[in-house]
C-alpha atoms as a PDB file:
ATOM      1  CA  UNK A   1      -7.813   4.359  16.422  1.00  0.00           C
ATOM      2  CA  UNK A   2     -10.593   3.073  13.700  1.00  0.00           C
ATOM      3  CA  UNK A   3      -9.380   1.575  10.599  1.00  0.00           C
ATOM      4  CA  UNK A   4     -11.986   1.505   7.947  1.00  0.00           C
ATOM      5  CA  UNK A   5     -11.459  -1.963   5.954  1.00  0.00           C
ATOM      6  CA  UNK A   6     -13.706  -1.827   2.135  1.00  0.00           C
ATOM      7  CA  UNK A   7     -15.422  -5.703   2.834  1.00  0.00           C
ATOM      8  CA  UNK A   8     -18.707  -7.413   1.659  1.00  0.00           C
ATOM      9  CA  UNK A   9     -19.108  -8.382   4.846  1.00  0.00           C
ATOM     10  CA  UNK A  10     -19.562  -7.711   8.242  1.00  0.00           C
ATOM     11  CA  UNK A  11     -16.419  -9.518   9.948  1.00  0.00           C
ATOM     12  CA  UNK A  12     -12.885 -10.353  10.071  1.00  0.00           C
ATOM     13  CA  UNK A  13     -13.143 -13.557   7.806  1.00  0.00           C
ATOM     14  CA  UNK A  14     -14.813 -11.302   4.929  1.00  0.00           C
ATOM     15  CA  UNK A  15     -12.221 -10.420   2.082  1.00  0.00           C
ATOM     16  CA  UNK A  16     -11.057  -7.233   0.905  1.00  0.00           C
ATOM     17  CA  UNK A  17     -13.026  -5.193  -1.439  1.00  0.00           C
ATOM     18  CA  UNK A  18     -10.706  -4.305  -4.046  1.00  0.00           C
ATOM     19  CA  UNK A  19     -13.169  -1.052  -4.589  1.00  0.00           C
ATOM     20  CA  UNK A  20     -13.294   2.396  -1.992  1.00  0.00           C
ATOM     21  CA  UNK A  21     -16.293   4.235  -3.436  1.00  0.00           C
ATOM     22  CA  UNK A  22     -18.309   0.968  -5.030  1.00  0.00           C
ATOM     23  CA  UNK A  23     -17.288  -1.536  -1.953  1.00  0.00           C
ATOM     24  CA  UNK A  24     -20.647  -3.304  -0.600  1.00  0.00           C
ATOM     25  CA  UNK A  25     -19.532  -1.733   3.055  1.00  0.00           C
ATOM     26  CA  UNK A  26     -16.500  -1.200   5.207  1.00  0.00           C
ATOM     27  CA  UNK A  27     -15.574  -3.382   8.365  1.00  0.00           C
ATOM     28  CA  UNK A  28     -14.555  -0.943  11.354  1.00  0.00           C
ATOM     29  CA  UNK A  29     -11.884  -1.952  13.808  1.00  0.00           C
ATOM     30  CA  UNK A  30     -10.785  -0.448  16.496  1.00  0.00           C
ATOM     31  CA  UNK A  31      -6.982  -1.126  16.728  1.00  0.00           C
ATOM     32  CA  UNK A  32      -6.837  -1.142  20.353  1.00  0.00           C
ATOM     33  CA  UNK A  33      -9.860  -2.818  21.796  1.00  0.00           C
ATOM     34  CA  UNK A  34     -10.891  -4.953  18.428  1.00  0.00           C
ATOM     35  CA  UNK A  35     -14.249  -4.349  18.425  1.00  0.00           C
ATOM     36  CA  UNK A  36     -15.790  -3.973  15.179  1.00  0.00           C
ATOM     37  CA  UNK A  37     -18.815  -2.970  13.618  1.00  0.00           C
ATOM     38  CA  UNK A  38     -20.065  -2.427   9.833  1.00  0.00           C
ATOM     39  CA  UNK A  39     -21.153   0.382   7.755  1.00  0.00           C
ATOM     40  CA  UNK A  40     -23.144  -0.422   4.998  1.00  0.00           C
ATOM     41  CA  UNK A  41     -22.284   1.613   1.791  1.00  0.00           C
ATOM     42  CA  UNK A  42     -24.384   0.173  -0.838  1.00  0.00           C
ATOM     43  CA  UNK A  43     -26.328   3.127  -0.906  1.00  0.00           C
ATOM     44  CA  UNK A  44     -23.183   4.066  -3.145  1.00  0.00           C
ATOM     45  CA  UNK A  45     -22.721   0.836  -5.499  1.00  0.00           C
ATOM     46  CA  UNK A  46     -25.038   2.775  -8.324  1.00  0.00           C
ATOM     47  CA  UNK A  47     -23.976   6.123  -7.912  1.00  0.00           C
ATOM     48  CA  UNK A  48     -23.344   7.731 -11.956  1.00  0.00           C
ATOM     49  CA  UNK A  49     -20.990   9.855 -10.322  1.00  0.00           C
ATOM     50  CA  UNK A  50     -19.294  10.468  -6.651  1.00  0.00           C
ATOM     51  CA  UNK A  51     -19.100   7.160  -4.886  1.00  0.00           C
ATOM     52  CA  UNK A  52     -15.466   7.777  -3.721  1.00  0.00           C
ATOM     53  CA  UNK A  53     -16.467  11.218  -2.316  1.00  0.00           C
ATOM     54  CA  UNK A  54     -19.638   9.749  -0.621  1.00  0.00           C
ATOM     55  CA  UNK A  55     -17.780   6.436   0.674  1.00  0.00           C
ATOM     56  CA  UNK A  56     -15.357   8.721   2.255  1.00  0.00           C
ATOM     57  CA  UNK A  57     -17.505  10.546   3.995  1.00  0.00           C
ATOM     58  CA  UNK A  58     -19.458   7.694   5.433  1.00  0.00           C
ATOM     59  CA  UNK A  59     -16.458   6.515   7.035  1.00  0.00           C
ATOM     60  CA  UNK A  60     -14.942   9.883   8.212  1.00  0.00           C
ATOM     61  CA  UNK A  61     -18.609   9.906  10.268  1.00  0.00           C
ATOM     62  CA  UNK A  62     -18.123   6.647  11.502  1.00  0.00           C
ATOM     63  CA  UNK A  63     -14.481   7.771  12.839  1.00  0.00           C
ATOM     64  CA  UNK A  64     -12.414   5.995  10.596  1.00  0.00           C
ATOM     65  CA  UNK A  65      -8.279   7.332  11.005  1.00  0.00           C
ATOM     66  CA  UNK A  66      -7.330   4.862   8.297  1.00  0.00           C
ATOM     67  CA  UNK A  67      -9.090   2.889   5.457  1.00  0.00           C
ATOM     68  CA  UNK A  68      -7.557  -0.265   4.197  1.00  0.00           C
ATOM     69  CA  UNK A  69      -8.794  -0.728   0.344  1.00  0.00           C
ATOM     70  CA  UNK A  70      -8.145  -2.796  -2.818  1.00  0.00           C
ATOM     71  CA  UNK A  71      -7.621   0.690  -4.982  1.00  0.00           C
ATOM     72  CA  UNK A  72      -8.558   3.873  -4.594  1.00  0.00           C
ATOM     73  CA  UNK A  73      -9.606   6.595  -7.072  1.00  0.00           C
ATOM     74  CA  UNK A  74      -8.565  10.446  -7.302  1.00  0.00           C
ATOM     75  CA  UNK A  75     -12.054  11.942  -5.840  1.00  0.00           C
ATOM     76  CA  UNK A  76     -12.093   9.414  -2.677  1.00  0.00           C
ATOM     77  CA  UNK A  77      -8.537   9.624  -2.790  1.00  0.00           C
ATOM     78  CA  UNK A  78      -8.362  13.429  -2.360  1.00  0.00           C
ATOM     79  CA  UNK A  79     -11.034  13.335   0.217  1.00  0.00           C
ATOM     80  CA  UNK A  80      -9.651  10.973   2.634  1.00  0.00           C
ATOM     81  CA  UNK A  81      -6.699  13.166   2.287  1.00  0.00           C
ATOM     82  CA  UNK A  82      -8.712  16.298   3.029  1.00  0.00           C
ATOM     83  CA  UNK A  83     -10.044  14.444   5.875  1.00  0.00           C
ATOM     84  CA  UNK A  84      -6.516  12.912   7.479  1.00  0.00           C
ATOM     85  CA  UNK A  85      -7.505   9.978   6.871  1.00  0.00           C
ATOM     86  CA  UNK A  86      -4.910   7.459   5.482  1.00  0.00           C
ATOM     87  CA  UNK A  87      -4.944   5.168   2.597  1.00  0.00           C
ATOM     88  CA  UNK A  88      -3.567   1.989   3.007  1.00  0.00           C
ATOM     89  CA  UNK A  89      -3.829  -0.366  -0.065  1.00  0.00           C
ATOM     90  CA  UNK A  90      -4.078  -4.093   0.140  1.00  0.00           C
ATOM     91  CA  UNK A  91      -5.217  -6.320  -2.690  1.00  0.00           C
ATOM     92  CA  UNK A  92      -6.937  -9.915  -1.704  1.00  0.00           C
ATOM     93  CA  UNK A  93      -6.962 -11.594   1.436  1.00  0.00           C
ATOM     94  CA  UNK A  94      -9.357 -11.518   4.421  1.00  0.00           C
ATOM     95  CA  UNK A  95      -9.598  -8.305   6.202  1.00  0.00           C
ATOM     96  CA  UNK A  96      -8.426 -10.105   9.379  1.00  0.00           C
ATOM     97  CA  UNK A  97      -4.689 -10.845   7.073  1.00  0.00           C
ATOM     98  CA  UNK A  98      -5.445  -6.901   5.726  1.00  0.00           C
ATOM     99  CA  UNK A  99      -5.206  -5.408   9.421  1.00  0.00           C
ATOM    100  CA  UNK A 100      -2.551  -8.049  10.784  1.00  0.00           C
ATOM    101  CA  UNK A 101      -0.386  -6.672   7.638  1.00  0.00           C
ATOM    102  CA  UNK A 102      -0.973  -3.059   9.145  1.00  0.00           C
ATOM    103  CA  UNK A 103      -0.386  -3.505  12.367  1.00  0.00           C
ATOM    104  CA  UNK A 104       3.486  -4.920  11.750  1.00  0.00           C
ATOM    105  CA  UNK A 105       3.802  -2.156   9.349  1.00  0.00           C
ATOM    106  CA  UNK A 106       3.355  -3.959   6.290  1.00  0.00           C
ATOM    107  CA  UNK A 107       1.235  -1.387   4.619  1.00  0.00           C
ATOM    108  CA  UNK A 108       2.738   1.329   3.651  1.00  0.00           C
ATOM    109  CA  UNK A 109       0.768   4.868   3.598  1.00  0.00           C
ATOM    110  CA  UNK A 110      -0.722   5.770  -0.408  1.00  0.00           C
ATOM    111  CA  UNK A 111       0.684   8.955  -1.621  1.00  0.00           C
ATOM    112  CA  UNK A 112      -2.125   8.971  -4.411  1.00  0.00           C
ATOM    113  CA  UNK A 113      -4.633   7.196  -6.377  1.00  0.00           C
ATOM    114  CA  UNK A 114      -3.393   4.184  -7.911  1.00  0.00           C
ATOM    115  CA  UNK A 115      -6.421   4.056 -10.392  1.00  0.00           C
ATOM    116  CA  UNK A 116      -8.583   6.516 -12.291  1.00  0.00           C
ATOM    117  CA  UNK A 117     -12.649   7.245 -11.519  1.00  0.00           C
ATOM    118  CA  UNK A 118     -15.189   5.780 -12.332  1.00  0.00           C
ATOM    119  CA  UNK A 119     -13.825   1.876 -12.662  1.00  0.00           C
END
């Protein structure tokens, strides 16, 4: 399984984004083997409108099951859900803390946004 983490940066020690749609890129990780790999998404930082949409779609290609994120807005929101692809919210911290918290099961699945668009 590949769990998209929003991140600046390209490895564990990076910190969460606290943006989906706007992050700088997302840190993949596969669960099992712990290999990672980045995908840049900055080609989505300036977007007027649709970063969320666009962001989610980047990491549905790269194979992402589950994104780990600061917040999330109702666009990305409803197209992770379209895509099965859960939303996992985790505010501050490195991404290594954000996917230790997952695997114990310390992140609970998002039944919704928790903010509005365009922040």
């Amino acid at each position: 399984m590949k769990i998209a983490i929003s991140s600046p940066g390209p490895d564990l020690a990076a910190p969460v984004d606290p943006r989906f749609g706007r992050a700088s890129g997302f840190l993949l990780v596969d669960a099992e083997s712990g290999d990672t790999e980045y995908v840049n998404n900055e080609q989505n930082l300036n977007l007027a409108q649709g970063a969320g949409i666009q962001s989610a779609m980047n990491v549905a290609k790269a194979g992402a099951q589950a994104v780990i994120t600061g917040h999330v807005g109702p666009k990305a929101y409803a197209a992770l859900s379209k895509g099965n692809i859960g939303v996992y919210l985790r505010e501050g911290g490195t991404a290594a803390e954000a996917l230790d918290a997952y695997k114990r099961g310390e992140l609970p699945v998002t039944n919704g946004p928790d903010k509005q668009g365009h922040w």
